[in-house]
Protein backbone atom coordinates (compact mmCIF):
# COMPACT_ATOMS: atom_id res chain seq x y z
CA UNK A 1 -24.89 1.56 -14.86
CA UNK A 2 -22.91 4.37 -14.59
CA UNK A 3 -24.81 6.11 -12.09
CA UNK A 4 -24.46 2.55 -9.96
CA UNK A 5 -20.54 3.50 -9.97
CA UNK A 6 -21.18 6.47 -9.18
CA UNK A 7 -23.34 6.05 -6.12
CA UNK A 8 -21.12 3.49 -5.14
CA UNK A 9 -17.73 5.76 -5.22
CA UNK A 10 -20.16 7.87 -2.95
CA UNK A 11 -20.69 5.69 -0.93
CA UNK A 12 -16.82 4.77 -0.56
CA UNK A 13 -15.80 8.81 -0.08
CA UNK A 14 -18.96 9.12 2.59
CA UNK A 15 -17.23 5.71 4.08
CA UNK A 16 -19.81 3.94 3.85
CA UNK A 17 -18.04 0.61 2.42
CA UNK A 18 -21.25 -1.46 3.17
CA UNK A 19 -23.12 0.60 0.73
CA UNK A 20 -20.30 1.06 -2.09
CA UNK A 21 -20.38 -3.01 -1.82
CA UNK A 22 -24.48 -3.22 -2.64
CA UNK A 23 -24.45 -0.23 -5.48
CA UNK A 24 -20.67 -2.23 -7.20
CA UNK A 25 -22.21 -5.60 -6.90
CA UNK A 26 -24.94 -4.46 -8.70
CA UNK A 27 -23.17 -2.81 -11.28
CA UNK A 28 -20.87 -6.24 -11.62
CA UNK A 29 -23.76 -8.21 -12.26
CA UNK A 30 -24.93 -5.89 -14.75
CA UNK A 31 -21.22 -5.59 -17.00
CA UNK A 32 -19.40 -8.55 -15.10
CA UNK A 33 -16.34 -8.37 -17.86
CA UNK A 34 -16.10 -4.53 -16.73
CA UNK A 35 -12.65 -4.19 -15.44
CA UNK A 36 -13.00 -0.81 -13.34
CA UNK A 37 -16.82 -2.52 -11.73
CA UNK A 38 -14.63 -5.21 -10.02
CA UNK A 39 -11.09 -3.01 -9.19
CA UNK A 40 -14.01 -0.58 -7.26
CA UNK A 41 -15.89 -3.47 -5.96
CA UNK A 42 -12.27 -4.88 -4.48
CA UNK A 43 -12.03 -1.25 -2.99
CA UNK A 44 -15.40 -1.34 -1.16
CA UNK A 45 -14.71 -5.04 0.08
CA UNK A 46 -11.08 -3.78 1.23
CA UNK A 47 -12.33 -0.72 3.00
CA UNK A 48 -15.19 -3.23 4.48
CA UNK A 49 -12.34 -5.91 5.62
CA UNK A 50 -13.66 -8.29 3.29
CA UNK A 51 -10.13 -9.23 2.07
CA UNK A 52 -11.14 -12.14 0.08
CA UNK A 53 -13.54 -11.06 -1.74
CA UNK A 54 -11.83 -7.91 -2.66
CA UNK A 55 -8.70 -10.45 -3.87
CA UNK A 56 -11.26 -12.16 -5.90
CA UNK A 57 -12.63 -8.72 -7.42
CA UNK A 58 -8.74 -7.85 -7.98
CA UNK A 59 -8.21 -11.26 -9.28
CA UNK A 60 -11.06 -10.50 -11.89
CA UNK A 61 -10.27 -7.57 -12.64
CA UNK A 62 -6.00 -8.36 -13.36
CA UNK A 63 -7.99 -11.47 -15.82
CA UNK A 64 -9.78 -8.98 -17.65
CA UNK A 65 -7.34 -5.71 -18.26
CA UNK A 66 -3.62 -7.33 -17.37
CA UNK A 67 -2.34 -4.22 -17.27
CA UNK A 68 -4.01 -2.91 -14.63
CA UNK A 69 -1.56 -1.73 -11.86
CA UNK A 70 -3.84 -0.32 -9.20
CA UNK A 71 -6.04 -4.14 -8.81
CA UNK A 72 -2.56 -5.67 -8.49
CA UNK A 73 -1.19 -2.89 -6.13
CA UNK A 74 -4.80 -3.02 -4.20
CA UNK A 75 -5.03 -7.10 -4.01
CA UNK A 76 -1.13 -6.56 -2.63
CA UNK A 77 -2.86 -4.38 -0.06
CA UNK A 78 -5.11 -7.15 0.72
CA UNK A 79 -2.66 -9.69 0.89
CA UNK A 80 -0.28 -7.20 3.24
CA UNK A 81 -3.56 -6.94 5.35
CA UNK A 82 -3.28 -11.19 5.90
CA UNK A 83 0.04 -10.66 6.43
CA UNK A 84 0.69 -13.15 2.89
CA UNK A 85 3.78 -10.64 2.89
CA UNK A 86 5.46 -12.69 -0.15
CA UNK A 87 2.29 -12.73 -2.21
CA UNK A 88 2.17 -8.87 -1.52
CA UNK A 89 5.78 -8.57 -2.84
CA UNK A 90 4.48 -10.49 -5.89
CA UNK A 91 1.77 -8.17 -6.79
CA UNK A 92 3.61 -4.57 -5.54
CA UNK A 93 6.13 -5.96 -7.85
CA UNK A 94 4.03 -6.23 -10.63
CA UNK A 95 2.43 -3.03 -10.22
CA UNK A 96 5.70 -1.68 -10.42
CA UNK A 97 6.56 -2.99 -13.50
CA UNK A 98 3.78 -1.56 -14.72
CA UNK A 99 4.15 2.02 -13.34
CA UNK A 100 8.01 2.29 -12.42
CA UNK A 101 7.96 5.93 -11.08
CA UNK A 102 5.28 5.39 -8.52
CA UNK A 103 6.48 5.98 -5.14
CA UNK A 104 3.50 3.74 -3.36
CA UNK A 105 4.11 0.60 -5.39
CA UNK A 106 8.15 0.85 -3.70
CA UNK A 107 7.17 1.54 -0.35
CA UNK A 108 4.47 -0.78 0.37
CA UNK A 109 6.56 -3.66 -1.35
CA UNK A 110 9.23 -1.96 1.09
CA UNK A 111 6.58 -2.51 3.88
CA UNK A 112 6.24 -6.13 3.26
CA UNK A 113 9.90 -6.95 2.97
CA UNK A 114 10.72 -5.75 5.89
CA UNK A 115 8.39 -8.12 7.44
CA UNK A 116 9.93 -10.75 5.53
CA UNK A 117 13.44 -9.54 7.17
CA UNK A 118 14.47 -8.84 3.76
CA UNK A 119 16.06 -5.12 5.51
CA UNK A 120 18.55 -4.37 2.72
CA UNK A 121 15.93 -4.90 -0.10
CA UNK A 122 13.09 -3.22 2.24
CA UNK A 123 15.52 -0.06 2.31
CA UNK A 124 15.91 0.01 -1.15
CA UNK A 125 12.95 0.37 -1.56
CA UNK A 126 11.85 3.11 0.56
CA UNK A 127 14.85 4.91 -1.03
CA UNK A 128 13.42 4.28 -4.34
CA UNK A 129 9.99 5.61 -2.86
CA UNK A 130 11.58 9.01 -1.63
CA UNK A 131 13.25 9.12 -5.24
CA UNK A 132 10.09 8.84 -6.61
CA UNK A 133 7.89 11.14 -4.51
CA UNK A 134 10.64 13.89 -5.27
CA UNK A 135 12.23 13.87 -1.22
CA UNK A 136 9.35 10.74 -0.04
CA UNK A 137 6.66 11.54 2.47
CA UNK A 138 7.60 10.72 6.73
CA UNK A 139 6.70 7.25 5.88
CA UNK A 140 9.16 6.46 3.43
CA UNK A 141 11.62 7.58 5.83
CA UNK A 142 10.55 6.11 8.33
CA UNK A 143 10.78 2.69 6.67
CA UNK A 144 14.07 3.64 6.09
CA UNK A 145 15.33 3.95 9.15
CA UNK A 146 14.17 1.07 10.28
CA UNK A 147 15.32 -1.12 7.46
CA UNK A 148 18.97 0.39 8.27
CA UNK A 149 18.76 0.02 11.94
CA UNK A 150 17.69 -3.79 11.25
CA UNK A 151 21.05 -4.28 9.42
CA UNK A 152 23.12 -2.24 12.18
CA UNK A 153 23.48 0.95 9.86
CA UNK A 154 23.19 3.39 12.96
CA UNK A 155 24.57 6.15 11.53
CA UNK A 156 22.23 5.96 8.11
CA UNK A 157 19.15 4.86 10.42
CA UNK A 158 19.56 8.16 13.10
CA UNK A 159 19.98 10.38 9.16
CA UNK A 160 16.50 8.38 7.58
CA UNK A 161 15.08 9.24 11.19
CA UNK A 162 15.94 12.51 11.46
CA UNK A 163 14.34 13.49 8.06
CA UNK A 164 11.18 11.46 8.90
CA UNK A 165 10.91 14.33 11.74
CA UNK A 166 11.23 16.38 9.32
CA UNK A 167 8.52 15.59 7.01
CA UNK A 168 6.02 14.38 9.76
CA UNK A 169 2.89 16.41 10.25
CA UNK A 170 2.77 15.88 14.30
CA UNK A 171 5.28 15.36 16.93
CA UNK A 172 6.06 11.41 18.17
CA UNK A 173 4.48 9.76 14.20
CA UNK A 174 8.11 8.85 13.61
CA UNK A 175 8.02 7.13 17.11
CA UNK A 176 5.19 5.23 16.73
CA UNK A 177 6.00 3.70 13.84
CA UNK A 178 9.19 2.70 15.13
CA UNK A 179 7.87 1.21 17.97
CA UNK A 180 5.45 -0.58 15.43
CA UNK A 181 9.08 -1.68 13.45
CA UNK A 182 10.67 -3.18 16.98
CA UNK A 183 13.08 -0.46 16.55
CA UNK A 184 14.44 2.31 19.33
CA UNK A 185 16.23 5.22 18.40
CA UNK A 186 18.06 7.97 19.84
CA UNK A 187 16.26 11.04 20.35
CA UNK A 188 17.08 13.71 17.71
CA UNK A 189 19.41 16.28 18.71
């Protein structure tokens, strides 16, 4: 059994999703009340693009250890990925009632606010995310920026931009992802 999960996390580093899937399915079948087998079987269908069978993994494994913040962060993912944005708010705020102080709960329920136009709850959010990442990753800023250029907060949006810069690894990330937001900002000075 446990050399199943091994294999099958693997199989997931090697990305080889296909793979992970075969080695956790087998494991499931073997200890299907097993909490972790179906959060790790979600993974491998989520890395796959399976999305709903990884939410029915997550689903499974949220029934059998409720406290399990990663399968409801991780079916939120899914849910982001079919654009269910308000059933990925439900989950990333579940997660974060579960783990309060982690940073990716708060910015990927940031993500899917924003595409709910909820801007002023999206940007809290991401600030909550930089709080808890101790000064946020280019992302979080990003998300930021956007959120306040979407509610006509130039001056805070140009600031959020500025330190995405900042914190990006290459040149023209921030820009992308505003482009991805709808949003055009100055060039930084």
């Amino acid at each position: 059994m446990e050399a199943l999960i091994g294999r099958g996390v693997l199989h997931r580093d090697a990305n080889q999703p296909a793979l992970a899937v075969v080695d956790f399915s087998k494991a499931a079948r073997l200890r299907p009340n097993d909490a972790r087998v179906h959060l790790q079987l979600g993974n491998a269908h989520l890395d796959s693009g399976g999305l709903a069978q990884a939410i029915e993994h997550y689903t499974l494994a949220i029934a059998l250890d409720s406290n399990n913040a990663l399968a409801r962060h991780n079916r939120g993912n899914a849910y982001y990925r079919q654009k269910k944005y308000h059933l990925a708010v439900r989950d990333y705020s579940a997660a974060i009632a579960l783990q309060p102080g982690a940073a990716s709960h708060f910015y990927q329920r940031g993500m899917a606010q924003f595409w709910l136009e909820r801007h002023k709850k999206a940007a809290e959010d991401a600030e909550k995310a930089i709080r808890g990442q101790n000064g946020g990753g280019w992302e979080h800023y990003a998300l930021l920026a956007a959120s306040q250029a979407k509610q006509g907060n130039q001056a805070a949006a140009l600031s959020a931009a500025e330190s995405a810069r900042k914190t990006a690894q290459k040149p023209g990330m921030v820009e992308r992802r505003m482009k991805l937001f709808g949003i055009k900002l100055p060039e930084s000075k």
